[in-house]
N, C-alpha and C. Protein backbone atom coordinates (compact mmCIF):
# COMPACT_ATOMS: atom_id res chain seq x y z
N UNK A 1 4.36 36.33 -8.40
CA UNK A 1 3.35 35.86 -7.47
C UNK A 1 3.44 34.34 -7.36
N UNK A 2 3.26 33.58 -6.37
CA UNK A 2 3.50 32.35 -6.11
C UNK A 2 1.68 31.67 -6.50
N UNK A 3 2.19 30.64 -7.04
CA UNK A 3 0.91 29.95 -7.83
C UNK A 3 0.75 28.98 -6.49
N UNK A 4 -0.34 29.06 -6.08
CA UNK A 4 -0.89 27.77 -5.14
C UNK A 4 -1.51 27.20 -5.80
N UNK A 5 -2.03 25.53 -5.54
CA UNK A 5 -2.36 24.46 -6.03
C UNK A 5 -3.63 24.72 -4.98
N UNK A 6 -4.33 24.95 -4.98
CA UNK A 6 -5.60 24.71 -3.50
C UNK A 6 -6.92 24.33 -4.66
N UNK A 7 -7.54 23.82 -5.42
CA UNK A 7 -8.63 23.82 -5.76
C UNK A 7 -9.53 24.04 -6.15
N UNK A 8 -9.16 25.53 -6.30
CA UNK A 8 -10.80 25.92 -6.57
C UNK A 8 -10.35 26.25 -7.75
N UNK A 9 -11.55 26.24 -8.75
CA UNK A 9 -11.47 26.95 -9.91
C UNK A 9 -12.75 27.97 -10.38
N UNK A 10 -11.74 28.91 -11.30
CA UNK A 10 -12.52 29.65 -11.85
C UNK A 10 -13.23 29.47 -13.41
N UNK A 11 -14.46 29.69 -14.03
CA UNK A 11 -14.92 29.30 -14.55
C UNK A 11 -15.94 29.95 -15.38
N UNK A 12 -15.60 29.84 -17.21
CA UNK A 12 -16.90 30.47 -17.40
C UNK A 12 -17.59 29.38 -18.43
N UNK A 13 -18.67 30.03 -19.65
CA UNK A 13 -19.04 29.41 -20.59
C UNK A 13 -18.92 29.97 -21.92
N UNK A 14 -18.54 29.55 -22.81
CA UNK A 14 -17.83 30.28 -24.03
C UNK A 14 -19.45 30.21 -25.21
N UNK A 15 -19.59 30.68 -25.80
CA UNK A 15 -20.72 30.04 -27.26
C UNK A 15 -20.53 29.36 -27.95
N UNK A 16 -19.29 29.24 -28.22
CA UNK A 16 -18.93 27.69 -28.91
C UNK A 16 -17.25 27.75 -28.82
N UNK A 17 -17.05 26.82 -29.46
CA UNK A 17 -15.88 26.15 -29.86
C UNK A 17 -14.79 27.53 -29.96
N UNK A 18 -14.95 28.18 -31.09
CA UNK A 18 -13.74 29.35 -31.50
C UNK A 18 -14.00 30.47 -30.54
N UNK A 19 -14.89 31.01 -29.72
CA UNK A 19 -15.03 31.52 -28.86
C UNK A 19 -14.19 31.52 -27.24
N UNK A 20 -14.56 29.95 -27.50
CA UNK A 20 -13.72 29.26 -26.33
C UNK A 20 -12.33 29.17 -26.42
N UNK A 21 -11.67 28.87 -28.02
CA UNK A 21 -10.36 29.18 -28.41
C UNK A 21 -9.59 30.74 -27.89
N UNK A 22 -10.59 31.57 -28.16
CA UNK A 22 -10.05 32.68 -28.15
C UNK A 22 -10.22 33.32 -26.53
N UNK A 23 -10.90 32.74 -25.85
CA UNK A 23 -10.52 32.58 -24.38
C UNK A 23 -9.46 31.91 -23.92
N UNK A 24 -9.22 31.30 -23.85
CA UNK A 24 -7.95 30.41 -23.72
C UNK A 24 -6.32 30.73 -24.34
N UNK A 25 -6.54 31.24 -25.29
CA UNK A 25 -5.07 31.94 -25.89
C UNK A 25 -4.96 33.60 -25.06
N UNK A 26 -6.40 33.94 -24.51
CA UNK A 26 -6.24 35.17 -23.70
C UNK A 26 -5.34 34.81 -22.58
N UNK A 27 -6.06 34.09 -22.33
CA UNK A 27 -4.96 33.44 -21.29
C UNK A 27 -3.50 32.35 -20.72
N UNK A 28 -3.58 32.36 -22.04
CA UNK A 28 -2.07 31.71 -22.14
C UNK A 28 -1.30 33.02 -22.40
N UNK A 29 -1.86 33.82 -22.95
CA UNK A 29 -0.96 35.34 -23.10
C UNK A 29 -0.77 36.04 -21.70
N UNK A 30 -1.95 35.61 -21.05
CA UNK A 30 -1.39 36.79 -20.06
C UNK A 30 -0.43 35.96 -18.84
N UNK A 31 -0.62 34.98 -19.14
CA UNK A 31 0.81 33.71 -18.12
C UNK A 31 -0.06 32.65 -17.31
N UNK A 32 -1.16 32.39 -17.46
CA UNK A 32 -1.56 31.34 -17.09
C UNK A 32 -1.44 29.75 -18.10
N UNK A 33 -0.52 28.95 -17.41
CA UNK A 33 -0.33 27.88 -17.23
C UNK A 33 -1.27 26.91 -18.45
N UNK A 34 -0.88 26.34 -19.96
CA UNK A 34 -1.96 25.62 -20.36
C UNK A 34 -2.31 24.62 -19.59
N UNK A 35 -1.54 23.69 -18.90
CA UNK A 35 -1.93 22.91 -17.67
C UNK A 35 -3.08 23.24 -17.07
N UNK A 36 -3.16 24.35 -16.79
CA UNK A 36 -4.60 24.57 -16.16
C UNK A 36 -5.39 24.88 -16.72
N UNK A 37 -5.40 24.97 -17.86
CA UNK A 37 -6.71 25.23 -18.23
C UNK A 37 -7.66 24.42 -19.23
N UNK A 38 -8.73 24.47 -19.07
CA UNK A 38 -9.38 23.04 -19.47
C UNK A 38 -10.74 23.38 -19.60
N UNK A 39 -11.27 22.16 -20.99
CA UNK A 39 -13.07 22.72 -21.12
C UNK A 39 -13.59 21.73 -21.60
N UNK A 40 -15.08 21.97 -21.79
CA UNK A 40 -15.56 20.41 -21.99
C UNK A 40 -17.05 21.45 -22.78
N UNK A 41 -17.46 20.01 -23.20
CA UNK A 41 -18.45 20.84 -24.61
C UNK A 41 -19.00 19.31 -25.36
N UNK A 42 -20.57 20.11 -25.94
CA UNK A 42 -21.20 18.54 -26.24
C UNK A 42 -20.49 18.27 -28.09
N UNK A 43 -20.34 17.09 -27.79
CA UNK A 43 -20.10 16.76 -28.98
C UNK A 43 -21.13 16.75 -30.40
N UNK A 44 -20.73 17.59 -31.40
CA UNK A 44 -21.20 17.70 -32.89
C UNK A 44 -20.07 17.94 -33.78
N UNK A 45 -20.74 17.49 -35.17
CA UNK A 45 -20.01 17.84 -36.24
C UNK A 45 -19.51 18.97 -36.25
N UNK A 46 -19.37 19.78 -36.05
CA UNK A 46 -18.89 21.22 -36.18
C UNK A 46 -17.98 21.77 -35.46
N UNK A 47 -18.13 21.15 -34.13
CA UNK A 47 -17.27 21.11 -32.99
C UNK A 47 -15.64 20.38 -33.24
N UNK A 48 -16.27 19.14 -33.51
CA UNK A 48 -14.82 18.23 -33.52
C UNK A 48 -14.71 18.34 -34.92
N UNK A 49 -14.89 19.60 -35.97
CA UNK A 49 -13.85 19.83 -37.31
C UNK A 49 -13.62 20.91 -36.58
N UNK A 50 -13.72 21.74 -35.45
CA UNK A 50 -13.07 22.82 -34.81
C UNK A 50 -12.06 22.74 -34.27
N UNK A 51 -12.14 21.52 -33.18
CA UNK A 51 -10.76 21.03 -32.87
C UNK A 51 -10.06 20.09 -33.27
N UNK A 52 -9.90 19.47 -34.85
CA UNK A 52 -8.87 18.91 -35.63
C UNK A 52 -8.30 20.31 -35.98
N UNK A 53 -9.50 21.59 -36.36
CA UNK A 53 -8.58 22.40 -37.31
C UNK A 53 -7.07 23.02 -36.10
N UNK A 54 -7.15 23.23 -34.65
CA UNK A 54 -6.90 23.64 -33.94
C UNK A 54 -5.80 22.59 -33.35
N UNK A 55 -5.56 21.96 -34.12
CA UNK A 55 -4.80 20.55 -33.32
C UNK A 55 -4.51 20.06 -32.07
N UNK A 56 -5.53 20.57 -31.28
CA UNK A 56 -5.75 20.38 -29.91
C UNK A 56 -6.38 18.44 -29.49
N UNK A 57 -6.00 18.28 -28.71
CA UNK A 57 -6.57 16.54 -28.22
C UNK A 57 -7.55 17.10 -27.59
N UNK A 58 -8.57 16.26 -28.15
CA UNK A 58 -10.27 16.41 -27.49
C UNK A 58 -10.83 15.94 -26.46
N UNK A 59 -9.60 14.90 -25.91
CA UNK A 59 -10.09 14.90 -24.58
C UNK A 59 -11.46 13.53 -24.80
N UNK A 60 -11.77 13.39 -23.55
CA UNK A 60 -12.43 12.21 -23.35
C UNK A 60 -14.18 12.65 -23.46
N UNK A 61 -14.44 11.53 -24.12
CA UNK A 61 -16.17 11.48 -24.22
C UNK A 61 -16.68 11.11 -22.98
N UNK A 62 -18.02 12.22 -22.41
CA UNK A 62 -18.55 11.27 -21.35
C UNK A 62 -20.24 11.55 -21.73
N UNK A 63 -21.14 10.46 -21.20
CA UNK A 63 -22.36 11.23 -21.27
C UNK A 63 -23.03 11.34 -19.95
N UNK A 64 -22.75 12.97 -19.72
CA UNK A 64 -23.40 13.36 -18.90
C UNK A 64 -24.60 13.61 -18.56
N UNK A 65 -25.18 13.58 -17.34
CA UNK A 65 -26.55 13.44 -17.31
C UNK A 65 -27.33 15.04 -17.03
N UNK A 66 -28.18 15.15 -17.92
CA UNK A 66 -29.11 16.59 -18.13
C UNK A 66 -28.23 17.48 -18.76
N UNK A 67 -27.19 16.80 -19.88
CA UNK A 67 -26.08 17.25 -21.06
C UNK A 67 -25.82 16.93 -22.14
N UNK A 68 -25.89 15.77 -22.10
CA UNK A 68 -25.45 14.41 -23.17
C UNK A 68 -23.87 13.85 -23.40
N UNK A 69 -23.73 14.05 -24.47
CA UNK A 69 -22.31 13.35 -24.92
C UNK A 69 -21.32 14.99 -24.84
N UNK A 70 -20.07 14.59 -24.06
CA UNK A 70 -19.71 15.90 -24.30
C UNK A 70 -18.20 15.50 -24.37
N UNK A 71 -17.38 16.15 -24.82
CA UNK A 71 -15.56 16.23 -25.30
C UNK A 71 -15.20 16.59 -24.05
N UNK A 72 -14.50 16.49 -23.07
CA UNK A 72 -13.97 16.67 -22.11
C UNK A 72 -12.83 16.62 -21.05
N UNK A 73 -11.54 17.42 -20.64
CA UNK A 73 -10.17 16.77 -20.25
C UNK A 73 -9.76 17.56 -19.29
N UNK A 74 -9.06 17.09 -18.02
CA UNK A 74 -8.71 18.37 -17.29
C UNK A 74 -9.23 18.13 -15.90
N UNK A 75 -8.54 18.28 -15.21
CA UNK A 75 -8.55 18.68 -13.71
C UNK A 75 -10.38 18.99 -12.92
N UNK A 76 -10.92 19.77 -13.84
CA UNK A 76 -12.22 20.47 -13.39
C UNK A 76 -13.03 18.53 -13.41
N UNK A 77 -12.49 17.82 -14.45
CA UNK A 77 -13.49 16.65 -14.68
C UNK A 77 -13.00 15.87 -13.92
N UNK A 78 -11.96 15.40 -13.74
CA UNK A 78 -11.50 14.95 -12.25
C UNK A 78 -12.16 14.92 -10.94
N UNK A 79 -12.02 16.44 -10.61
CA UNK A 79 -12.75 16.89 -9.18
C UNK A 79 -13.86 16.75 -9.27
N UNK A 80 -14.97 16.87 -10.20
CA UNK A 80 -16.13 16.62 -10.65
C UNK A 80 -16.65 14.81 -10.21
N UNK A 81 -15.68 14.27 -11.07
CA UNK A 81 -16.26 12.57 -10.79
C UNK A 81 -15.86 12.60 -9.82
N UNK A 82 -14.46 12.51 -8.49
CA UNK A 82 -14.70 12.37 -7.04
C UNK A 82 -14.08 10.89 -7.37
N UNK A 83 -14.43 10.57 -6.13
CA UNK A 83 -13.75 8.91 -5.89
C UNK A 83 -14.67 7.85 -7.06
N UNK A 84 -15.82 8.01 -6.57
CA UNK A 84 -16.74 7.02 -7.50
C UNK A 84 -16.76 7.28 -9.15
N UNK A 85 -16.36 8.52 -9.67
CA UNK A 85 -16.31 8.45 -10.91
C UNK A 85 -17.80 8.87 -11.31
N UNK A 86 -18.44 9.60 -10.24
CA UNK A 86 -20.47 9.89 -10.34
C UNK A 86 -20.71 10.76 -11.16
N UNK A 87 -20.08 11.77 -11.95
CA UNK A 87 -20.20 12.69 -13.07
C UNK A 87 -20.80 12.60 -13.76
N UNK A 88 -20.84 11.48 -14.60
CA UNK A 88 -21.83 11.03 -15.38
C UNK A 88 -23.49 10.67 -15.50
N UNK A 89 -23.37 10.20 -14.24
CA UNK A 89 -25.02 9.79 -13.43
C UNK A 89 -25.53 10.72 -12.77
N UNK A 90 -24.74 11.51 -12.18
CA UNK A 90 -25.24 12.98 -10.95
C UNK A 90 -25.35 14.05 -11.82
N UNK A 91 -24.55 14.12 -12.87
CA UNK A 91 -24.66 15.43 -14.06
C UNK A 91 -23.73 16.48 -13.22
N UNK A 92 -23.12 18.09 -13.70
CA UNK A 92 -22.71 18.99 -13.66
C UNK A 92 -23.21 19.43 -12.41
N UNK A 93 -25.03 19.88 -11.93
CA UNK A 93 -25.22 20.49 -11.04
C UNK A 93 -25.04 19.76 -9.57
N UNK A 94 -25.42 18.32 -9.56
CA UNK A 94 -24.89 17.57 -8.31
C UNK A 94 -23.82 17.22 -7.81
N UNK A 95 -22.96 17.78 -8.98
CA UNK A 95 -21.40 17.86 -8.54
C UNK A 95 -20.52 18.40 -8.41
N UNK A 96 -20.83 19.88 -8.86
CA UNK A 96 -20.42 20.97 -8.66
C UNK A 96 -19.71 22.04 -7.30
N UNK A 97 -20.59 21.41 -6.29
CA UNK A 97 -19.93 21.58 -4.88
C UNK A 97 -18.49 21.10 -4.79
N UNK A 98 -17.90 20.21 -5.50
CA UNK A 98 -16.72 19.87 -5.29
C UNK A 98 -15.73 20.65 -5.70
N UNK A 99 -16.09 21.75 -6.61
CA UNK A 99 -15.23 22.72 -6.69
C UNK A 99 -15.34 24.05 -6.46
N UNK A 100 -16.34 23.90 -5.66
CA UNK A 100 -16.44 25.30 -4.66
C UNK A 100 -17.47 25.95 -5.16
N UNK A 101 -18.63 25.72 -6.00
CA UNK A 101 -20.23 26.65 -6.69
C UNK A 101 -20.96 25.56 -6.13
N UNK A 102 -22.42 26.60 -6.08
CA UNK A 102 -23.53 25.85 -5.52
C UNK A 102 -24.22 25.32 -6.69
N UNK A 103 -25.10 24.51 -5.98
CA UNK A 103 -25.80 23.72 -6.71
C UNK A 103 -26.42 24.54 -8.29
N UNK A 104 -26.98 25.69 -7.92
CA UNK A 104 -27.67 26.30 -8.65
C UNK A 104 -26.69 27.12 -9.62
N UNK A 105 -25.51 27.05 -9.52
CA UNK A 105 -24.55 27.81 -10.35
C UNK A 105 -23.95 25.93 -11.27
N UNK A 106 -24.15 25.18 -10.52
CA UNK A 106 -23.96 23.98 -11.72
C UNK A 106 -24.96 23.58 -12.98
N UNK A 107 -26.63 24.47 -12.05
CA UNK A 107 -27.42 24.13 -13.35
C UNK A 107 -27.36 24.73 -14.49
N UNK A 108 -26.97 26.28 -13.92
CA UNK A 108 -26.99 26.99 -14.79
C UNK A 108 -25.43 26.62 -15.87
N UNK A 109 -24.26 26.26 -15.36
CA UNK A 109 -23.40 25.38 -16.97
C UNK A 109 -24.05 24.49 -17.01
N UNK A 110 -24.79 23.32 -16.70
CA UNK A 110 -25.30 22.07 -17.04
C UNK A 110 -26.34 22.69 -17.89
N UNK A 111 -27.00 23.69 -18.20
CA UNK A 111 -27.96 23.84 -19.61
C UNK A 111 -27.41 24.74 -20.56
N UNK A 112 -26.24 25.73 -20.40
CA UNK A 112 -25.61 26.25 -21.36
C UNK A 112 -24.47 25.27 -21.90
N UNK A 113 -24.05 24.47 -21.52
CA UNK A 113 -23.14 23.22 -22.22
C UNK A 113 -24.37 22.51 -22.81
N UNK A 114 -24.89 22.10 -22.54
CA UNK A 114 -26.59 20.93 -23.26
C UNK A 114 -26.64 21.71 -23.88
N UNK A 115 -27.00 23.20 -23.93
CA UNK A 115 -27.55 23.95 -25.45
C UNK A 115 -26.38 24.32 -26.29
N UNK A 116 -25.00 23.68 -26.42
CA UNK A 116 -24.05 24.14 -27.00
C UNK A 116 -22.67 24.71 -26.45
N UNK A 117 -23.14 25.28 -25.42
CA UNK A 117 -21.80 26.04 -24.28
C UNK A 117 -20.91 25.28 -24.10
N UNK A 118 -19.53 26.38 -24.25
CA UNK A 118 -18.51 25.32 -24.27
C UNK A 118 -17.78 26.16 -22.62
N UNK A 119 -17.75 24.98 -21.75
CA UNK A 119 -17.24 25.01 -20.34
C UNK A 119 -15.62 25.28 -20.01
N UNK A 120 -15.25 26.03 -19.98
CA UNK A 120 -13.18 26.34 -19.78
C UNK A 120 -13.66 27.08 -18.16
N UNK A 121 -12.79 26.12 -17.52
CA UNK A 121 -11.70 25.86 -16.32
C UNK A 121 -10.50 26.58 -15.89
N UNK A 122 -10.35 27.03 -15.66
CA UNK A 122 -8.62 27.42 -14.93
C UNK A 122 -8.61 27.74 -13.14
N UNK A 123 -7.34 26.60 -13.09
CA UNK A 123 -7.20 26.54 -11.57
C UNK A 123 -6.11 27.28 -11.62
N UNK A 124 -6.02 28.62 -10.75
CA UNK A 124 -5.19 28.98 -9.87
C UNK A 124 -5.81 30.21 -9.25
N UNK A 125 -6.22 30.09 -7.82
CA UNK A 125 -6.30 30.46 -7.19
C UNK A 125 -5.95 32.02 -6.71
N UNK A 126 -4.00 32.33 -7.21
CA UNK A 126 -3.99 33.38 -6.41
C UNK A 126 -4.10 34.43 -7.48
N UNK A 127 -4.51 34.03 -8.71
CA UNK A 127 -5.10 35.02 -9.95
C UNK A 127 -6.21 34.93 -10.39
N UNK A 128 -7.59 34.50 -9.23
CA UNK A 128 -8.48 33.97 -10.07
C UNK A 128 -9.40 35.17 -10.59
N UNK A 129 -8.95 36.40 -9.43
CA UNK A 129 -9.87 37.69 -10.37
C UNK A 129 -8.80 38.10 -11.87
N UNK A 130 -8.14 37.79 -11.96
CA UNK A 130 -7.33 38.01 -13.16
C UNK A 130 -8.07 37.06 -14.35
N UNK A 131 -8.16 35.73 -14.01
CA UNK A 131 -8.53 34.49 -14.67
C UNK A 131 -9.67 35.36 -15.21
N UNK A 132 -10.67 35.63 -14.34
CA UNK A 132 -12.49 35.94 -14.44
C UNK A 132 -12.87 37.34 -15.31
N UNK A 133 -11.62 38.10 -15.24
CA UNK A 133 -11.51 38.99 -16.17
C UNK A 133 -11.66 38.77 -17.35
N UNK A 134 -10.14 38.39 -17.58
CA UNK A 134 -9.78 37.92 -19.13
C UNK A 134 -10.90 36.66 -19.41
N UNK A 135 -11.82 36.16 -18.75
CA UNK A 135 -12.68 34.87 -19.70
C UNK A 135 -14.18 36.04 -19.62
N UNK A 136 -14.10 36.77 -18.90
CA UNK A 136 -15.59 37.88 -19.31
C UNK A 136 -14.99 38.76 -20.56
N UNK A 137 -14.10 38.98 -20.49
CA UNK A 137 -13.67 40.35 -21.49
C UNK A 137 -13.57 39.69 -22.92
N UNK A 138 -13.19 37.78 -22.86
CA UNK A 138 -13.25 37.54 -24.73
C UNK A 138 -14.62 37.02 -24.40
N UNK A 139 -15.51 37.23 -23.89
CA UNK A 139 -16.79 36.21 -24.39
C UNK A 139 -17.51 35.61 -23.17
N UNK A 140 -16.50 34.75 -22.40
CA UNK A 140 -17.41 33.91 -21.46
C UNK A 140 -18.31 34.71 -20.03
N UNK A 141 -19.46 33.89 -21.10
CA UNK A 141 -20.59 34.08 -19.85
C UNK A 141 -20.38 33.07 -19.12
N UNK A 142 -21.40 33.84 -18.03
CA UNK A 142 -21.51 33.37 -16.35
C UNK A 142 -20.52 33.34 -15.58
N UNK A 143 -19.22 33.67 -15.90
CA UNK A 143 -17.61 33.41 -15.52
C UNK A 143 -17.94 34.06 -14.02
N UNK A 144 -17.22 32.61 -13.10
CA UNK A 144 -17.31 33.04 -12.08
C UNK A 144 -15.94 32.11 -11.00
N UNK A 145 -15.99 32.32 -9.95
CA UNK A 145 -15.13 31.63 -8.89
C UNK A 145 -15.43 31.18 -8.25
N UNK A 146 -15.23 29.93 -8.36
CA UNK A 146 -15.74 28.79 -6.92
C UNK A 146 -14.78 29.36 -6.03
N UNK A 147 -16.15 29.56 -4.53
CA UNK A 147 -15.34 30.48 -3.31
C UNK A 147 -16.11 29.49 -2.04
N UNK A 148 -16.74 28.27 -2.24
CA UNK A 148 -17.66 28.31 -1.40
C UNK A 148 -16.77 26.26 -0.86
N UNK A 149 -15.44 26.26 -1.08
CA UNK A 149 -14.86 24.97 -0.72
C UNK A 149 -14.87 25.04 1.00
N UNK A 150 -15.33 24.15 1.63
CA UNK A 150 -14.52 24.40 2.76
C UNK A 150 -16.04 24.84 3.69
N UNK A 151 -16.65 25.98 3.18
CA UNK A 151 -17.68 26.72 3.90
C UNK A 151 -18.99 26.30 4.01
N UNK A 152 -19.62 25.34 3.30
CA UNK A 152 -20.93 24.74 3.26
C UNK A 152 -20.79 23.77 4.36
């Protein structure tokens, strides 16, 4: 199947850290790209001895607004800040349109990341019911597909 680059991503919320691990190796097994895939999560002690044990790079600190301080790297945070870099000040739900969910599907990760939820990403498009599978079937709630680029 030919991988398009178009944008949108699919997306769920893990319960923590090893949860989110074990989403993510689902899907490096089944042939999605580690390139694409990507998550972000508030920073605690418990968290970042999760990912030293995992030898994964943690990715950049931001503090997001109606989130706090969170570990974060990847494409989804990119499209998120936009030209101005507003991610931080607008928070998750005011910026969320940029990758294709409504407002009200950003609040809802913007308070399961604040209460702990750890956020994984994967862009590709022409597998994204494949993607939404495999991140409901190890764990992630709310997993869904930005479908709404283009149409608002």
């Amino acid at each position: 199947m030919i991988d398009v680059d178009s944008g949108l991503f699919t997306v769920a919320v893990f319960q923590d850290a090893a949860w989110a691990a074990k989403g993510l190796d689902a899907l490096r097994h089944a042939g999605f790209p580690p390139k694409r895939s990507r998550s972000s999560r508030r920073t605690a002690p418990t968290r970042r001895a999760c990912s030293r044990r995992r030898s994964a790079p943690v990715g950049d600190r931001l503090d997001i607004s109606g989130v706090g301080v969170v570990l974060t790297k990847g494409r989804l945070v990119d499209a998120l800040q936009g030209g101005a870099g507003d991610l931080p000040k607008l928070g998750i739900a005011a910026t969320i349109r940029r990758v294709g969910f409504q407002p009200h599907d950003g609040r809802i990760f913007e308070t399961l990341v604040a209460r702990g939820g750890v956020l994984v990403a994967i862009r590709s498009e022409p597998r994204a019911a494949d993607a939404l599978a495999i991140m409901h079937s190890h764990g992630g709630g709310n997993a869904a597909i930005g479908a709404w680029t283009g149409r608002v």
